[in-house]
PDB file of N, CA and C in Angstrom:
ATOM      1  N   UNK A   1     -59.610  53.483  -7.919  1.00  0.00           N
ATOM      2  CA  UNK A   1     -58.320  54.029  -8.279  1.00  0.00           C
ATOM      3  C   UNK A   1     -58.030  53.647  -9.716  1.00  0.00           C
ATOM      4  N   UNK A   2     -57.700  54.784 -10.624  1.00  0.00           N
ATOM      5  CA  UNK A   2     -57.343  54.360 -11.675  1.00  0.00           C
ATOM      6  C   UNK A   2     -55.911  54.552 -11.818  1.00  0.00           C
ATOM      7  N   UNK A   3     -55.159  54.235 -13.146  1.00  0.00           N
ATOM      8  CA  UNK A   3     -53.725  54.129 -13.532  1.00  0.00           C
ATOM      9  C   UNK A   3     -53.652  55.082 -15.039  1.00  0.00           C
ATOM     10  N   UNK A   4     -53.029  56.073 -14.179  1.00  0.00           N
ATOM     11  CA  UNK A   4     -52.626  56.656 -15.480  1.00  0.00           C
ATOM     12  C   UNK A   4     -51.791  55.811 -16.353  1.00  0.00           C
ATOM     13  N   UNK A   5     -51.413  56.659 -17.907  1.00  0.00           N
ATOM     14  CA  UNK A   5     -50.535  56.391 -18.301  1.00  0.00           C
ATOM     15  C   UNK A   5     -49.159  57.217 -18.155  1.00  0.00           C
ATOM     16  N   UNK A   6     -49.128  57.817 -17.651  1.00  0.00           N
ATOM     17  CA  UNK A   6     -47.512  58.584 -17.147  1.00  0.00           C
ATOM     18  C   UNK A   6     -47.185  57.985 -15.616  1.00  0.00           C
ATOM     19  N   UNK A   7     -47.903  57.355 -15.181  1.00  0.00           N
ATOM     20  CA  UNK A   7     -47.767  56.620 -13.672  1.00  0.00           C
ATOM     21  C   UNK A   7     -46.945  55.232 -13.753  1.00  0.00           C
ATOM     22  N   UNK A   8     -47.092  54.907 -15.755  1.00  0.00           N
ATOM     23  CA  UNK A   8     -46.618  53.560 -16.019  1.00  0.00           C
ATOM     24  C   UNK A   8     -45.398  53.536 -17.162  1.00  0.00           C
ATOM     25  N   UNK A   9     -45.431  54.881 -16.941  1.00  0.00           N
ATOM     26  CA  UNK A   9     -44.162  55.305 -18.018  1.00  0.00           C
ATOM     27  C   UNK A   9     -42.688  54.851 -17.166  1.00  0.00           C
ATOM     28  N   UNK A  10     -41.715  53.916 -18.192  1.00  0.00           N
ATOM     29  CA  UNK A  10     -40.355  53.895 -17.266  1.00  0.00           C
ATOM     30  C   UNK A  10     -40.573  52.180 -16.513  1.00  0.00           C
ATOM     31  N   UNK A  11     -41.946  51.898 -16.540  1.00  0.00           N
ATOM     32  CA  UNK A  11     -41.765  50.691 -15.576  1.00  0.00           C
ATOM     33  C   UNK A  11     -41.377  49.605 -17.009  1.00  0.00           C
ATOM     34  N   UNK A  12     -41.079  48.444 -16.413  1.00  0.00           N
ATOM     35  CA  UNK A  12     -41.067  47.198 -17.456  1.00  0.00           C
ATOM     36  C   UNK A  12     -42.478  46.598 -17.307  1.00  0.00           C
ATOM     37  N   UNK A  13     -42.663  46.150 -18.667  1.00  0.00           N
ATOM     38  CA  UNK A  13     -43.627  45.562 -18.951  1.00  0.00           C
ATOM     39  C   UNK A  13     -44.504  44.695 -17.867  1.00  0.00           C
ATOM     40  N   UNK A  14     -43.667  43.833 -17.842  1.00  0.00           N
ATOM     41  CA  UNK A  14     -44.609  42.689 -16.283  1.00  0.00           C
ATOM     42  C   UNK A  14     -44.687  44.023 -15.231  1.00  0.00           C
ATOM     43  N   UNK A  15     -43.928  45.151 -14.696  1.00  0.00           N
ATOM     44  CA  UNK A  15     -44.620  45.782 -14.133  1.00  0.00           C
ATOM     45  C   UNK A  15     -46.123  46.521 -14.576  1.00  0.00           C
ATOM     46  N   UNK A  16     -45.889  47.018 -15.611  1.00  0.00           N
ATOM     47  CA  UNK A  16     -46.807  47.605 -15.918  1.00  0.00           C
ATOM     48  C   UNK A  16     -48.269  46.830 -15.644  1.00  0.00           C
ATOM     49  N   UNK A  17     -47.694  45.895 -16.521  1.00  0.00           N
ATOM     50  CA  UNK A  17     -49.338  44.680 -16.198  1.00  0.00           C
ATOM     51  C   UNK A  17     -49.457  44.566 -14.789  1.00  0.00           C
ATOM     52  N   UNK A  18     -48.838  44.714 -14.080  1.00  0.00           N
ATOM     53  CA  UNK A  18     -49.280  44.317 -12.578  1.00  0.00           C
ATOM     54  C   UNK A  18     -50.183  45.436 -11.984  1.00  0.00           C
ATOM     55  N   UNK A  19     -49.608  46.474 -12.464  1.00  0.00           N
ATOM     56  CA  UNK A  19     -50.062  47.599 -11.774  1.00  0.00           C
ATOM     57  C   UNK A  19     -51.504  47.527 -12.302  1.00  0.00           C
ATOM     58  N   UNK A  20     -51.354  47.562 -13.649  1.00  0.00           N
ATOM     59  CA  UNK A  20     -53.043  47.654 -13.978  1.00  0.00           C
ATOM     60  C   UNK A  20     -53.794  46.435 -13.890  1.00  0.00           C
ATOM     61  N   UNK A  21     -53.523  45.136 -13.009  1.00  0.00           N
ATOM     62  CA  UNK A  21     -54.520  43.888 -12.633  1.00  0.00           C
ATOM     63  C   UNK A  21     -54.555  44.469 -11.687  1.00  0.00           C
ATOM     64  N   UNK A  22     -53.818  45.362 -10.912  1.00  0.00           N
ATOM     65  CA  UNK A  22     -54.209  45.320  -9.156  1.00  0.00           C
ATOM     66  C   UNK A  22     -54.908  46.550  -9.156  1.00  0.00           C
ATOM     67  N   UNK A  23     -54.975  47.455 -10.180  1.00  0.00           N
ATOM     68  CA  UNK A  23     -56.301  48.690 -10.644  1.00  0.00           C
ATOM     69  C   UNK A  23     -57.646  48.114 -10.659  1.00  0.00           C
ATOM     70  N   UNK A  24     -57.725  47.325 -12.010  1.00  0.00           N
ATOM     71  CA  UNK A  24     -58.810  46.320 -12.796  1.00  0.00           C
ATOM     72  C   UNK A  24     -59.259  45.417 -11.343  1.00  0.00           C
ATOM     73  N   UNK A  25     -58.657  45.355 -10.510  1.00  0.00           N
ATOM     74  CA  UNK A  25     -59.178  44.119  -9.228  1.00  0.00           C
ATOM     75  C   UNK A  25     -59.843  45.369  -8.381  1.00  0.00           C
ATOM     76  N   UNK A  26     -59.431  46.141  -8.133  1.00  0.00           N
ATOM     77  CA  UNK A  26     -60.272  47.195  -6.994  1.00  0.00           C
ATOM     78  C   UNK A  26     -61.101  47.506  -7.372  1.00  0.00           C
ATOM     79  N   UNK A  27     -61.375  47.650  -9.131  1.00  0.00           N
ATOM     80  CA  UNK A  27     -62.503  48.054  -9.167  1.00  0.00           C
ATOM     81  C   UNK A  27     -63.851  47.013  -9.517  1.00  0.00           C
ATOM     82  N   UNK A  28     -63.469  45.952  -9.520  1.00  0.00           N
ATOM     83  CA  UNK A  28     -64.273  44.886 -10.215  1.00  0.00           C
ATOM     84  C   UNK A  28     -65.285  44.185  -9.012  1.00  0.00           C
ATOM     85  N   UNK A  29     -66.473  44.430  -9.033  1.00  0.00           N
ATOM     86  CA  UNK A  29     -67.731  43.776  -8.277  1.00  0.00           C
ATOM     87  C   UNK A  29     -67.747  42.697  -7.959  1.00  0.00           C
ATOM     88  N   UNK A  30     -67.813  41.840  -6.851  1.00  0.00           N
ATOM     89  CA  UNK A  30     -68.074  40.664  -6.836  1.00  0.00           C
ATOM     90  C   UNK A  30     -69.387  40.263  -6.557  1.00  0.00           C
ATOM     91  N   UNK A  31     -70.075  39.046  -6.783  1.00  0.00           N
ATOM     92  CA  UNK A  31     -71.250  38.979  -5.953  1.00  0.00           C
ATOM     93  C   UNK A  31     -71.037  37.224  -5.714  1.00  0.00           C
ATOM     94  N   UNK A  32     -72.114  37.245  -4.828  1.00  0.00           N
ATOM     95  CA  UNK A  32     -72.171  35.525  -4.370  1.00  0.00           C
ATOM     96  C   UNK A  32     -73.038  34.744  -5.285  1.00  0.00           C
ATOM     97  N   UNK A  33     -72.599  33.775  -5.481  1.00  0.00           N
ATOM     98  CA  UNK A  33     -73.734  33.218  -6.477  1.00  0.00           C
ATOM     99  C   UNK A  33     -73.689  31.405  -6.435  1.00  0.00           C
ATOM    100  N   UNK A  34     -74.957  30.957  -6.455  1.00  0.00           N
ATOM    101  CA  UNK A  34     -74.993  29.325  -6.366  1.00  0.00           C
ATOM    102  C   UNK A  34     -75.266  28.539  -7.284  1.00  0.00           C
ATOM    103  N   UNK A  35     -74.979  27.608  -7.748  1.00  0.00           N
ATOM    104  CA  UNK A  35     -75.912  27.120  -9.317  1.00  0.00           C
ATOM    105  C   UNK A  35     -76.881  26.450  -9.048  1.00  0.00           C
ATOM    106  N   UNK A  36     -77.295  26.723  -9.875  1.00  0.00           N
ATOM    107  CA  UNK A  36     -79.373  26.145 -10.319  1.00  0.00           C
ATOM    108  C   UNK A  36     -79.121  24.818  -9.783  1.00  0.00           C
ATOM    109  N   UNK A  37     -78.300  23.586  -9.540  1.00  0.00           N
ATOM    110  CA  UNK A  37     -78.416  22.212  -9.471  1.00  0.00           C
ATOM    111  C   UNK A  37     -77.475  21.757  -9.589  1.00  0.00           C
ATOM    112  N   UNK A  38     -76.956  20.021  -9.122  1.00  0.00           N
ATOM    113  CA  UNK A  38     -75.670  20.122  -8.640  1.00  0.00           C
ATOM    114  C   UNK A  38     -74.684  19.988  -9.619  1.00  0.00           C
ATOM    115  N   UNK A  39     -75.429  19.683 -11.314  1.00  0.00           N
ATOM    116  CA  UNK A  39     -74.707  19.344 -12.431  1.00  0.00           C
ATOM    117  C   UNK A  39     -74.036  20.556 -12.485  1.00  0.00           C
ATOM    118  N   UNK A  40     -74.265  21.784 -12.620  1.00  0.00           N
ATOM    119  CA  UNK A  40     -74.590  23.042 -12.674  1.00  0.00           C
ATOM    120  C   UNK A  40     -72.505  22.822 -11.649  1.00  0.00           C
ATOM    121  N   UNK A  41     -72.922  23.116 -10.761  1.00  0.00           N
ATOM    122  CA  UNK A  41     -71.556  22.910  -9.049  1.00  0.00           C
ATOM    123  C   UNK A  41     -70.931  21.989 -10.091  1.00  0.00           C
ATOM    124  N   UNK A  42     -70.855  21.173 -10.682  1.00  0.00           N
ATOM    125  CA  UNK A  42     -69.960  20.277 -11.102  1.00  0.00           C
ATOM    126  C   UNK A  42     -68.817  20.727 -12.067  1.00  0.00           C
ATOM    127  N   UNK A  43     -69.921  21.192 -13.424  1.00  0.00           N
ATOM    128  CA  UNK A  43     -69.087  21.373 -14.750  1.00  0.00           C
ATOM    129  C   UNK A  43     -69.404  23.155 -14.734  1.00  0.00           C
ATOM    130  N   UNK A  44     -69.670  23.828 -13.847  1.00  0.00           N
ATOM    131  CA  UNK A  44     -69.558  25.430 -14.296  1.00  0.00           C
ATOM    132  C   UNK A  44     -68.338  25.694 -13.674  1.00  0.00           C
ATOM    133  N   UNK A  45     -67.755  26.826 -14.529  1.00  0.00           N
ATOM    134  CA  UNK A  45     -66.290  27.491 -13.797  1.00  0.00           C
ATOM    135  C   UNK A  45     -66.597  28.786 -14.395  1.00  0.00           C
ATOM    136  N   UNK A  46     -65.560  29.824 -13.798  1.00  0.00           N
ATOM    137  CA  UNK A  46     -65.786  31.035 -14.111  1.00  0.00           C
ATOM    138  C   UNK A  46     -64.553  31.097 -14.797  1.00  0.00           C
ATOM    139  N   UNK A  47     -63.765  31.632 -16.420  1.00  0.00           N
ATOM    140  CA  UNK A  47     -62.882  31.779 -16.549  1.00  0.00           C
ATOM    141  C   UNK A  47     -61.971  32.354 -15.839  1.00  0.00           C
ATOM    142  N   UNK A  48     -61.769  33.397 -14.823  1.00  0.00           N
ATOM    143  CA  UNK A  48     -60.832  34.139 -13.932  1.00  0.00           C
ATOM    144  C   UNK A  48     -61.197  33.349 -12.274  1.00  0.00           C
ATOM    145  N   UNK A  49     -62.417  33.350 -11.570  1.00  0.00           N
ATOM    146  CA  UNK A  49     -62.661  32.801 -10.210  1.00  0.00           C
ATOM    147  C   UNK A  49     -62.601  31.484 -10.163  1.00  0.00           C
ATOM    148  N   UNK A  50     -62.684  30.534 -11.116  1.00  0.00           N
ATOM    149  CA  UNK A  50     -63.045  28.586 -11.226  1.00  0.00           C
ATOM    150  C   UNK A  50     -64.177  28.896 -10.916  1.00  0.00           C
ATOM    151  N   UNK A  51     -64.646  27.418 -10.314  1.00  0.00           N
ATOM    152  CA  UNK A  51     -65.289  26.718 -10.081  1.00  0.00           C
ATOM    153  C   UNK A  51     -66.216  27.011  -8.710  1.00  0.00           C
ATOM    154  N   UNK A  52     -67.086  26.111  -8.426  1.00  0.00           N
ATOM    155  CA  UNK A  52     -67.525  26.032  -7.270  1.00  0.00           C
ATOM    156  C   UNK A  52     -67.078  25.210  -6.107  1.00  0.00           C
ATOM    157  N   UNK A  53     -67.309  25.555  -4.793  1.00  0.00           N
ATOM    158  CA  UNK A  53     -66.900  24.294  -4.048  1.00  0.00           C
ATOM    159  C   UNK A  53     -67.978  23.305  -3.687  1.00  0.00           C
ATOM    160  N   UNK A  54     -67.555  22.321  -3.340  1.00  0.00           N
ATOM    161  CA  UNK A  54     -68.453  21.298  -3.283  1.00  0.00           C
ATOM    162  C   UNK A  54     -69.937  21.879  -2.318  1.00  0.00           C
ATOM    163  N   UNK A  55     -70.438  22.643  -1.574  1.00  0.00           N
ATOM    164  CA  UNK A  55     -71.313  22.981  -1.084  1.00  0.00           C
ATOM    165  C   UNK A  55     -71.067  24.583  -0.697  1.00  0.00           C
ATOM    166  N   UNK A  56     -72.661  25.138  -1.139  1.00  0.00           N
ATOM    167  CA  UNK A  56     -72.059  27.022  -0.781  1.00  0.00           C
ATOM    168  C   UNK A  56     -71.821  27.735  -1.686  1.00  0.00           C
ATOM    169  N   UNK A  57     -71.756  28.530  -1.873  1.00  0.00           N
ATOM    170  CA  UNK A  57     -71.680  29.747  -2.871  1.00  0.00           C
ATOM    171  C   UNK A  57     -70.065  29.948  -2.974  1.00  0.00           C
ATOM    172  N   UNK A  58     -69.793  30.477  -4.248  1.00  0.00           N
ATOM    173  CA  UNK A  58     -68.676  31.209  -4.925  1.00  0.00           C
ATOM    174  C   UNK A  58     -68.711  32.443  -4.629  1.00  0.00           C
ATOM    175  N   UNK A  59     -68.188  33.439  -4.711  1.00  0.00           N
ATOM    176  CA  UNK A  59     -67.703  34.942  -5.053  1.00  0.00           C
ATOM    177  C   UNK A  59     -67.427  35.243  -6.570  1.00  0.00           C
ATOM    178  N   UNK A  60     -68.177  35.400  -7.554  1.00  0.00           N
ATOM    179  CA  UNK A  60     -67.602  35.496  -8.735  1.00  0.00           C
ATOM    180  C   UNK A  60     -68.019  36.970  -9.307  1.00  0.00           C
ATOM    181  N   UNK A  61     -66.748  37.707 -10.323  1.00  0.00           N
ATOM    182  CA  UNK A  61     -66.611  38.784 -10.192  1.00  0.00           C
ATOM    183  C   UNK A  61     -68.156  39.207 -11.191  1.00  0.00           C
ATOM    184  N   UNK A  62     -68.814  39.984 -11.340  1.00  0.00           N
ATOM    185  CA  UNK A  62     -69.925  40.538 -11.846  1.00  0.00           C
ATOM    186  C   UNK A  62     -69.803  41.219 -13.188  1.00  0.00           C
ATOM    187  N   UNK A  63     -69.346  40.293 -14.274  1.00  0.00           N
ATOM    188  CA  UNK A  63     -69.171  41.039 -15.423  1.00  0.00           C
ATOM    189  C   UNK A  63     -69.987  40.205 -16.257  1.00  0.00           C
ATOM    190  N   UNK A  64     -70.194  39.839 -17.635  1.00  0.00           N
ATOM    191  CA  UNK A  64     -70.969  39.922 -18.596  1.00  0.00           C
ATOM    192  C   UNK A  64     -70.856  37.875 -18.715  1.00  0.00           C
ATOM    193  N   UNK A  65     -69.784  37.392 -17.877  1.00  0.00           N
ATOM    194  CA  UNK A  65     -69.921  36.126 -18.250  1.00  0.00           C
ATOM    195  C   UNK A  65     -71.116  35.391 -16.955  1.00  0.00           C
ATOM    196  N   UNK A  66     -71.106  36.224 -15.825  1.00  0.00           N
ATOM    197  CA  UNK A  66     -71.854  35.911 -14.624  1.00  0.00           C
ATOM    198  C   UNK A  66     -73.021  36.311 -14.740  1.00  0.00           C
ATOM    199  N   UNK A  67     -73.354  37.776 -15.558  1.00  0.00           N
ATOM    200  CA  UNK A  67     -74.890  38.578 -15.764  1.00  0.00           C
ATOM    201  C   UNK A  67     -75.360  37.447 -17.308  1.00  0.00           C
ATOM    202  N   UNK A  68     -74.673  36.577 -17.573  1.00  0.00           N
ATOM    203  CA  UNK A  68     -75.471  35.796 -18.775  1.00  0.00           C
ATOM    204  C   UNK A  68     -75.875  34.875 -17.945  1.00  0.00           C
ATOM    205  N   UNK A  69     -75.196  34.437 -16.986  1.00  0.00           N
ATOM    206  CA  UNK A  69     -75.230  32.900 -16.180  1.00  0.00           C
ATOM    207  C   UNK A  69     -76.762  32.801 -15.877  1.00  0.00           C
ATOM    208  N   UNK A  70     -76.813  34.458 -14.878  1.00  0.00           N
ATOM    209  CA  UNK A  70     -77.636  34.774 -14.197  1.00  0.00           C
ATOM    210  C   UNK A  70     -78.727  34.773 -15.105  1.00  0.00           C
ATOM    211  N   UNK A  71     -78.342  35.583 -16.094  1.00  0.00           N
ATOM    212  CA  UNK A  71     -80.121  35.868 -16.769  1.00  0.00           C
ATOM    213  C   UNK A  71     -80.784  33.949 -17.508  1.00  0.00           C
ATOM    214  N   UNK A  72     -79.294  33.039 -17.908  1.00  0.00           N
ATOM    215  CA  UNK A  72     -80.236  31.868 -17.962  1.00  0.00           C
ATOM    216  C   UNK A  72     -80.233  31.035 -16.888  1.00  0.00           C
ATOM    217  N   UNK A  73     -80.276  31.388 -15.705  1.00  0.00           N
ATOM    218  CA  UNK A  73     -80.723  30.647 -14.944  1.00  0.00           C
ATOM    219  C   UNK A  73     -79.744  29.590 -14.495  1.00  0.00           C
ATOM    220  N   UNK A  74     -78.599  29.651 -14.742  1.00  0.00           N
ATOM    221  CA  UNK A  74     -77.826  28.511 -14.912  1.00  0.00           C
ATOM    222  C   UNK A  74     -77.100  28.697 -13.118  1.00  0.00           C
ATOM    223  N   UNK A  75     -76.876  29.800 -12.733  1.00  0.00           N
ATOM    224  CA  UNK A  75     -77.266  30.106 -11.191  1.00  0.00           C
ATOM    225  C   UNK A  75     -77.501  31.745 -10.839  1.00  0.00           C
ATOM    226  N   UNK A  76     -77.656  31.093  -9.192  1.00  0.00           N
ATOM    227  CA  UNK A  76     -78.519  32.352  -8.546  1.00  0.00           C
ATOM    228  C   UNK A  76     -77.541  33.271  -7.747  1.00  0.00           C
ATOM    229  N   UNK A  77     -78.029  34.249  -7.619  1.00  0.00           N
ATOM    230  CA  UNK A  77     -77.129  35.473  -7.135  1.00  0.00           C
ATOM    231  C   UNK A  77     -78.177  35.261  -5.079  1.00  0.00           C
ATOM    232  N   UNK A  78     -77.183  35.268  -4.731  1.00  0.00           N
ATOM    233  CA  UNK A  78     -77.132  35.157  -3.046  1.00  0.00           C
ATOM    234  C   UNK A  78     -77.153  36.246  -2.195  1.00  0.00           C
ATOM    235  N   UNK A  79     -78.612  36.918  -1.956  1.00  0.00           N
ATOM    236  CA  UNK A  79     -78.553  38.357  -1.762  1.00  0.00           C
ATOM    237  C   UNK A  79     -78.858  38.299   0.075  1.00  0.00           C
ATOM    238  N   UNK A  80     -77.650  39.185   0.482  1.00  0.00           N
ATOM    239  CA  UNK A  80     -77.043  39.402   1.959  1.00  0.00           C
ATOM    240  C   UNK A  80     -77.826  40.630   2.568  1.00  0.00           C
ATOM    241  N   UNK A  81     -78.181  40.828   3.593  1.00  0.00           N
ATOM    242  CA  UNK A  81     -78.989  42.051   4.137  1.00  0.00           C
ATOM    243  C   UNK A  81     -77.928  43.121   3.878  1.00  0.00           C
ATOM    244  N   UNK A  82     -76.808  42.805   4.383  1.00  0.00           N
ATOM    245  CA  UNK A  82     -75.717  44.000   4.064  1.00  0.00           C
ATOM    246  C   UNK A  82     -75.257  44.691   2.758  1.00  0.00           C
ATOM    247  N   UNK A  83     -75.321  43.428   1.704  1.00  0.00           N
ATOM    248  CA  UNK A  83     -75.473  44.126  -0.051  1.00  0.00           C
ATOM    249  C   UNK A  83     -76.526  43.859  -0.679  1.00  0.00           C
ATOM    250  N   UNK A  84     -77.738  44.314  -0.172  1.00  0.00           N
ATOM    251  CA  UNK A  84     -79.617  43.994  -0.605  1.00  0.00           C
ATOM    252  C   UNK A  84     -78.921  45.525  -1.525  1.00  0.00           C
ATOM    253  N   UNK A  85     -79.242  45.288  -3.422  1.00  0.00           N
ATOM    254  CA  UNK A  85     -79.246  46.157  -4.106  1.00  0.00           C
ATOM    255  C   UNK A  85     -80.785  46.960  -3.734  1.00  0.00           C
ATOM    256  N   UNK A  86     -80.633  48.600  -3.811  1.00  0.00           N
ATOM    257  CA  UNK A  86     -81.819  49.276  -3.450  1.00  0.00           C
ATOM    258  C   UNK A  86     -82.524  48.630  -4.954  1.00  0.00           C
ATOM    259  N   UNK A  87     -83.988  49.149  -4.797  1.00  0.00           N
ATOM    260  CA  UNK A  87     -84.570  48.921  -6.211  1.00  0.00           C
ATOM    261  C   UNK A  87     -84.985  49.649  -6.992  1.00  0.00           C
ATOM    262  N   UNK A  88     -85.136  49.407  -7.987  1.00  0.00           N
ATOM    263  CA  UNK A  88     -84.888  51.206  -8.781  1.00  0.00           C
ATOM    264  C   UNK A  88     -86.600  51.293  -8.890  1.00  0.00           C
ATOM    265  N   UNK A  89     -86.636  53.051  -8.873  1.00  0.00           N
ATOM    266  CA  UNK A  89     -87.768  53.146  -9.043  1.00  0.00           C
ATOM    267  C   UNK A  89     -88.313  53.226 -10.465  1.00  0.00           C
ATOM    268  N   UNK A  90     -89.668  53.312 -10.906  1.00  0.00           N
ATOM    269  CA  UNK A  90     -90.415  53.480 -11.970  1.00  0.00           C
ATOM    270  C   UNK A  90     -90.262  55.137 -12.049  1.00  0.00           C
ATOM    271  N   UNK A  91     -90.202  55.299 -13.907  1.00  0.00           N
ATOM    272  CA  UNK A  91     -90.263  56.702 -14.170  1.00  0.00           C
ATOM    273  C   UNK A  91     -91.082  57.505 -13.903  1.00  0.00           C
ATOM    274  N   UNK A  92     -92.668  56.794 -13.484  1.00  0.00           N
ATOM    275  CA  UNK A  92     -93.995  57.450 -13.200  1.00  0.00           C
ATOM    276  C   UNK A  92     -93.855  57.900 -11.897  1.00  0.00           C
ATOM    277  N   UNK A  93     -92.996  57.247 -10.876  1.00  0.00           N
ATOM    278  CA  UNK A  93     -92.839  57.617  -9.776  1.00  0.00           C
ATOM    279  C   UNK A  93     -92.061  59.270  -9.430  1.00  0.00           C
ATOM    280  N   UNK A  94     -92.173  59.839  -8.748  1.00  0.00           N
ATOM    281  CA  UNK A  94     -91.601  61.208  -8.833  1.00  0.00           C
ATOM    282  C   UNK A  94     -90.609  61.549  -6.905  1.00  0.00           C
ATOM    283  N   UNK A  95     -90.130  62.030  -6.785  1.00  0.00           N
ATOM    284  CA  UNK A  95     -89.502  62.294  -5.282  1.00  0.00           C
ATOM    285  C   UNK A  95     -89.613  63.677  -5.584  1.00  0.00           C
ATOM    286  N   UNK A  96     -89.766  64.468  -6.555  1.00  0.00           N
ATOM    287  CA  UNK A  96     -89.634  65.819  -6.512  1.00  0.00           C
ATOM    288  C   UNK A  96     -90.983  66.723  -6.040  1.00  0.00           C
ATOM    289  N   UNK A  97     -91.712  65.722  -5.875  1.00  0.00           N
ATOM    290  CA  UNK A  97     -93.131  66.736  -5.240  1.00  0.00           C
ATOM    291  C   UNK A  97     -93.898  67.963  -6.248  1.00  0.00           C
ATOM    292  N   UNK A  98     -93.102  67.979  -7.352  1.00  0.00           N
ATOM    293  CA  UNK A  98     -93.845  68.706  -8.221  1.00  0.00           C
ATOM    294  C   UNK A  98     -94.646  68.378  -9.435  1.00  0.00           C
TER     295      UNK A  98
END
């Protein structure tokens, strides 16, 4: 769901912002994720989700501060049979049969 801007015309300000965090939240990804080690659980936080809890995975939302985490290793993404991302195929590969 997005938010127009004539949907936010007329409201006051703190409304307005509300309306568009509770837009910006429906659409925002979460994934599960654990850190590399327990220093890692200690001193990592997510600016918007915190921290970790003392044992177990977080929920932290999937934007550019979590896809850096991820790519150094600093923790791991916690993949569920129910959200197993498909895998993309190679360009050499074809489904079109021709």
């Amino acid at each position: 769901m997005s938010v127009s801007k004539a949907s936010l015309r007329g409201l006051r300000f703190s409304a307005r912002m509300e309306k568009m965090r509770e837009a910006a939240q429906q659409q925002q990804k979460t994934v599960q994720v654990t850190p590399a080690n327990e220093d890692y659980r200690r001193v990592l936080k997510h600016p918007r989700a915190g921290g970790f809890p003392k044992s177990g995975s977080a929920a932290w939302p999937l934007d550019r501060f979590t896809e850096r985490r991820i790519r150094d290793g600093d923790i791991k993404v916690e993949e569920s049979s129910s959200d197993a991302r498909p895998k993309h195929q190679h360009r050499s590969e074809s489904n079109s049969g021709a």
